[in-house]
Protein backbone atom coordinates (compact mmCIF):
# COMPACT_ATOMS: atom_id res chain seq x y z
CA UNK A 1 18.65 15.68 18.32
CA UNK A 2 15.20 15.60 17.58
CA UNK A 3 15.91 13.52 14.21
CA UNK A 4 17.90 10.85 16.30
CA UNK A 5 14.80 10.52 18.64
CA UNK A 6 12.51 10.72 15.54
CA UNK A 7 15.16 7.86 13.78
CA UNK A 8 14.93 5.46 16.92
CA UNK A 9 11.54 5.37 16.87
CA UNK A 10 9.20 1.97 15.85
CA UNK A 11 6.88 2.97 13.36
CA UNK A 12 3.91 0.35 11.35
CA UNK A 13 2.82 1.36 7.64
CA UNK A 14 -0.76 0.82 6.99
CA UNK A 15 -0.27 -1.46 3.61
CA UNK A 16 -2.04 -2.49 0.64
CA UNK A 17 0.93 -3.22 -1.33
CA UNK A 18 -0.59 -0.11 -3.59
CA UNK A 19 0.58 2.97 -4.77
CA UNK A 20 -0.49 5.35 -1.89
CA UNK A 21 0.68 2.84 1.05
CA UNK A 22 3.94 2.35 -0.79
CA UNK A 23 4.47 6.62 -1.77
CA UNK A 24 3.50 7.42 2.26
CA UNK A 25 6.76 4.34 3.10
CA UNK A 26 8.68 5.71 1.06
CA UNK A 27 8.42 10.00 2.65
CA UNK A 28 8.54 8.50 6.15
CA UNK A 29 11.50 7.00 5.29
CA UNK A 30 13.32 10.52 3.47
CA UNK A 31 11.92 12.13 6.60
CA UNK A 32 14.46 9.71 8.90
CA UNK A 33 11.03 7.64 10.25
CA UNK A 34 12.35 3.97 10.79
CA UNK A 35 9.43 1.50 9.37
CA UNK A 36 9.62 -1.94 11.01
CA UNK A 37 6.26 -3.49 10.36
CA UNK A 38 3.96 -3.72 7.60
CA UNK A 39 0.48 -3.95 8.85
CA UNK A 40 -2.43 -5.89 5.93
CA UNK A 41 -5.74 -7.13 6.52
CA UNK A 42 -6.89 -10.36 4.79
CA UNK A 43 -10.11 -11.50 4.17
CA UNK A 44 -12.02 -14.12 6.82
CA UNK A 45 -10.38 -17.18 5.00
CA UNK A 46 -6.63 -14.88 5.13
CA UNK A 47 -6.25 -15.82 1.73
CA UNK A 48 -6.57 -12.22 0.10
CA UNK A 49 -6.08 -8.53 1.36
CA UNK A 50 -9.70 -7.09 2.19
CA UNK A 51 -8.67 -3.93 0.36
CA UNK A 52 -7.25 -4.95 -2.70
CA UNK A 53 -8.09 -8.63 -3.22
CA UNK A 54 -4.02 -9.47 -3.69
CA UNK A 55 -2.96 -13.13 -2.38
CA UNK A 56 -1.27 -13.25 0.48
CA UNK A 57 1.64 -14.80 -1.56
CA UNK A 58 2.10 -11.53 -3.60
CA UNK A 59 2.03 -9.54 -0.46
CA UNK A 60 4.36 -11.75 1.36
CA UNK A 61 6.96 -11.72 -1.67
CA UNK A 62 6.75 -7.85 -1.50
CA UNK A 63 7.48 -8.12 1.95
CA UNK A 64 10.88 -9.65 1.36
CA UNK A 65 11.49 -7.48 -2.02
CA UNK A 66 11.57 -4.20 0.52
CA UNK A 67 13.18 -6.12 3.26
CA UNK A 68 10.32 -5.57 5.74
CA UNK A 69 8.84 -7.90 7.69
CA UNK A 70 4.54 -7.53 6.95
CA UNK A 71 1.91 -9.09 9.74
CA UNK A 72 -0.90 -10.51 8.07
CA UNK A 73 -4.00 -10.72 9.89
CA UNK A 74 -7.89 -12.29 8.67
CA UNK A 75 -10.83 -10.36 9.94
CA UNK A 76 -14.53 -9.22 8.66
CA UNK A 77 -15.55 -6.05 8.19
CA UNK A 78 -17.74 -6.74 11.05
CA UNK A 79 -14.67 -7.30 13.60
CA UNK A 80 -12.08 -5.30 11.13
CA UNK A 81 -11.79 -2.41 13.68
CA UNK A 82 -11.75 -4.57 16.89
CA UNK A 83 -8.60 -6.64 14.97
CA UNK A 84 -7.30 -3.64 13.75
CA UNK A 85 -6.94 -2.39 17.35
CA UNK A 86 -5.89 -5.63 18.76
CA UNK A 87 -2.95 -6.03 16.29
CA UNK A 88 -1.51 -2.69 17.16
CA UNK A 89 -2.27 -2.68 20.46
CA UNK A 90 -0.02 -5.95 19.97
CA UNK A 91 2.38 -3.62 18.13
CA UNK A 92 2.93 -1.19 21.10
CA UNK A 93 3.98 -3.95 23.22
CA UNK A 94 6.63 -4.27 21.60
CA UNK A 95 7.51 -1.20 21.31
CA UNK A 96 5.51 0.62 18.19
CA UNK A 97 4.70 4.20 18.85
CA UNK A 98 3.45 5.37 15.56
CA UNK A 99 1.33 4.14 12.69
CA UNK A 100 1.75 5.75 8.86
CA UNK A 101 -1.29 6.09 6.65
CA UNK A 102 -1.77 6.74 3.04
CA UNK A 103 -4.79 8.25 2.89
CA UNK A 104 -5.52 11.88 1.03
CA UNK A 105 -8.27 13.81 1.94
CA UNK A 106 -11.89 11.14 2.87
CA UNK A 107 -12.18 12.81 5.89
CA UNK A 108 -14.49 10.03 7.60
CA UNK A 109 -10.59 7.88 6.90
CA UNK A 110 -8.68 10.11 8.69
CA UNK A 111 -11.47 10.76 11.82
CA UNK A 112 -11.41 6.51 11.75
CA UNK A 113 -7.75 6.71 11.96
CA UNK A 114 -7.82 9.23 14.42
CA UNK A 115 -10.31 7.46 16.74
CA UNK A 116 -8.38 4.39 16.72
CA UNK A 117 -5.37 4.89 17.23
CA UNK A 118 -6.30 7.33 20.28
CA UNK A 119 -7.77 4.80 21.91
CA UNK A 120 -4.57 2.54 21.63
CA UNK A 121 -2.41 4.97 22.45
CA UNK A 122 -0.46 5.06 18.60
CA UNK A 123 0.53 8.37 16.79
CA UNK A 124 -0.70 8.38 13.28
CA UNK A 125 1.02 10.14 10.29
CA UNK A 126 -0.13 10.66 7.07
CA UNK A 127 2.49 12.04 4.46
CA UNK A 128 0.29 12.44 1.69
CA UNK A 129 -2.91 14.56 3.57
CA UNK A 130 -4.23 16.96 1.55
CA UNK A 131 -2.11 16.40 -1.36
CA UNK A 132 -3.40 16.94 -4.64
CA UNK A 133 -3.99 14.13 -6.97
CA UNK A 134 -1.48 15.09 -9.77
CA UNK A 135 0.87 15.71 -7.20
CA UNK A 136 0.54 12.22 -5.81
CA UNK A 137 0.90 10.44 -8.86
CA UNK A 138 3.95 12.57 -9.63
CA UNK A 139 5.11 12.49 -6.60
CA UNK A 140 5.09 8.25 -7.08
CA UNK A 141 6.12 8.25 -10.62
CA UNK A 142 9.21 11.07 -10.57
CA UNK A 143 10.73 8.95 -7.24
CA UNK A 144 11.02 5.82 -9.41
CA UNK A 145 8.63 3.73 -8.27
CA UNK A 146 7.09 0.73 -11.09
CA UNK A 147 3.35 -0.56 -10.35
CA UNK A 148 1.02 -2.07 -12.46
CA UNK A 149 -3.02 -1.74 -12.26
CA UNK A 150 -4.46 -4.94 -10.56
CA UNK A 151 -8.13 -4.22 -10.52
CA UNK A 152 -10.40 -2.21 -12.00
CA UNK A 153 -14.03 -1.87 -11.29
CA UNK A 154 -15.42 -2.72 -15.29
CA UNK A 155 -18.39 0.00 -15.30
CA UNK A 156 -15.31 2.19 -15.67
CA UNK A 157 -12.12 0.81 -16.70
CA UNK A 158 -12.21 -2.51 -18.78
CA UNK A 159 -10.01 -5.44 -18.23
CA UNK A 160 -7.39 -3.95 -21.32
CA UNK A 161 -6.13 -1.69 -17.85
CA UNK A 162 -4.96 -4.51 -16.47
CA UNK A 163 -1.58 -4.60 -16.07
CA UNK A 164 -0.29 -1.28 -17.40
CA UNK A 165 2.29 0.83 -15.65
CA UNK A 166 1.58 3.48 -13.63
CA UNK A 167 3.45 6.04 -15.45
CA UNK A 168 3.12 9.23 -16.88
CA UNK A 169 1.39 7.85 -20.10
CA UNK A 170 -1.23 6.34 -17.58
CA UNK A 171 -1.74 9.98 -16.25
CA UNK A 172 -2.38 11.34 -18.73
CA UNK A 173 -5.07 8.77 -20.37
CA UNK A 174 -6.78 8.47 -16.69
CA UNK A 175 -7.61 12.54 -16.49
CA UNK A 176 -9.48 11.85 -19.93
CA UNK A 177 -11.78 10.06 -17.70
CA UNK A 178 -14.49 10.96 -15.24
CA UNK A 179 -12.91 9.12 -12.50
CA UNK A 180 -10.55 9.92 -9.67
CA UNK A 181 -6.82 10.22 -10.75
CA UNK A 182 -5.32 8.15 -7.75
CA UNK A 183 -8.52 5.81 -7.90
CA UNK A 184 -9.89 7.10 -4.42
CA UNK A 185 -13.14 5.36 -4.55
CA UNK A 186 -12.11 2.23 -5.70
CA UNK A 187 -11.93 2.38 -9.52
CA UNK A 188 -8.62 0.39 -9.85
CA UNK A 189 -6.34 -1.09 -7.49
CA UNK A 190 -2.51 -1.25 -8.21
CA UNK A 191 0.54 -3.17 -6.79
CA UNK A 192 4.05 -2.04 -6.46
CA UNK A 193 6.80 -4.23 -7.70
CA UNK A 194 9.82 -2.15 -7.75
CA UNK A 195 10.98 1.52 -6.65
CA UNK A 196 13.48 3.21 -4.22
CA UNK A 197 12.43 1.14 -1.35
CA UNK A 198 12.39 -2.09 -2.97
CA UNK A 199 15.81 -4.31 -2.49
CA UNK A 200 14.81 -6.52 -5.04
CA UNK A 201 12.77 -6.23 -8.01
CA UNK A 202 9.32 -8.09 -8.43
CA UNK A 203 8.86 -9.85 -11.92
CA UNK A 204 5.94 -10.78 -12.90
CA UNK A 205 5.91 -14.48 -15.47
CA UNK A 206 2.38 -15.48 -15.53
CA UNK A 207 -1.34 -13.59 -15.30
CA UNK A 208 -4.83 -13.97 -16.32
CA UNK A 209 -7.49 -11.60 -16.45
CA UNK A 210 -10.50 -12.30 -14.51
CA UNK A 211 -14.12 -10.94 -14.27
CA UNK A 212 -15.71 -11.56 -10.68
CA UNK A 213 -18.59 -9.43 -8.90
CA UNK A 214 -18.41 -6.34 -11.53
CA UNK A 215 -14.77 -6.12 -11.12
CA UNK A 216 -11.67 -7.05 -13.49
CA UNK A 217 -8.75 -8.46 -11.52
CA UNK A 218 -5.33 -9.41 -12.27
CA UNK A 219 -4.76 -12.78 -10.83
CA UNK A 220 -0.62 -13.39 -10.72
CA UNK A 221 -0.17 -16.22 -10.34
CA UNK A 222 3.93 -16.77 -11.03
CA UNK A 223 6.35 -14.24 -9.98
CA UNK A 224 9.86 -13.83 -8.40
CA UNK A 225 12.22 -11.80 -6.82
CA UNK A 226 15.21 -10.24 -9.42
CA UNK A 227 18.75 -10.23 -6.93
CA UNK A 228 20.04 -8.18 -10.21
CA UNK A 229 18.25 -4.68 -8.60
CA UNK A 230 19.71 -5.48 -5.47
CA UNK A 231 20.37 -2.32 -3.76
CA UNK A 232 21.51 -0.89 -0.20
CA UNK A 233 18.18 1.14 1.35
CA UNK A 234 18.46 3.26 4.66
CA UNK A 235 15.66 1.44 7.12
């Protein structure tokens, strides 16, 4: 009984169309959590996600690789928290009750988290709390999931990261360096484009790399949706 109840519940994912965000989907969803929103924040102009500079286009295509629909919403980081709690407050209306989160262990995330959904009246859950690093990328990797590095900030990873596969190979290499394994304070960005949630596969036909504000990004800028991985997913 009390995975029927859990099952018939509305949940949001907070997404970045990252690794984390993607891994924290995916154990909701073996845990019989039903995921009906995807929840990004763009920049002012809603042209790219705040967190991980992706175009809305990529994001949107994602969106209809896992077959679920994403809300897509411009702010500041001035207003980000008042939008933040009008969009889910939004959300409940409509029946939401509970909001998933990939963070790990930045404490002053979770106690944000916390705070705001309290005073919306959402449950948050975060899957991958207090998980160790190795274990998250394993976790990612050994479930079947395919992403490729997006962004990197250049003081420590140069542009030649830029596009590899997160894989077991990119593990390894990363732990040479003095950096955080799942890139925790911002040291590269990734983006998912295929893995046990996906319906459809994400190809990738055309990228340059590009150098703006100390950072090395990945701008995609042709891709499309592969019906050959097509594949039945429990929502």
């Amino acid at each position: 009984m009390e995975k029927t109840e859990s099952y018939h519940k509305k949940r949001f994912v907070s997404w970045s169309g990252g690794k984390e965000s993607c891994l924290a989907c995916y154990k909701a969803m073996q845990d019989d959590f039903v995921v009906s929103y995807l929840l990004n924040f763009m920049d002012k102009d809603g042209e790219r996600s705040r967190a991980h500079g992706l175009r809305i286009e990529l994001l949107r295509l994602q969106s209809d690789a896992i077959g679920i629909p994403i809300i897509l919403k411009p702010t500041t980081w001035e207003t980000y928290e008042q939008v933040f709690k009008n969009t889910v407050s939004e959300l409940k209306q409509i029946g939401v009750e509970e909001g998933i989160f990939g963070d790990i262990d930045l404490q002053e995330h979770r106690d944000w988290v916390e705070r705001v959904c309290a005073e919306v009246g959402i449950k948050p859950i975060l899957p991958l709390w207090s998980k160790k690093r190795e274990r998250v990328l394993e976790e990612f990797i050994r479930a079947g999931f395919e992403a490729i590095v997006v962004a990197t900030k250049a003081d420590f990873l140069g542009e030649e990261w830029l596009g590899c596969r997160v894989d077991r190979k990119f593990r390894r290499e990363l732990s040479n360096k003095q950096i955080d394994l799942c890139g925790e304070a911002g040291e590269y960005h990734t983006f998912v484009i295929d893995g046990p949630i996906f319906r459809k596969r994400i190809n990738i036909l055309e990228s340059a790399k590009v150098l703006r504000n100390g950072r090395w990004f990945l701008e995609i800028t042709k891709l499309e949706l592969d019906d050959k991985g097509l594949r039945g997913t429990k929502r």
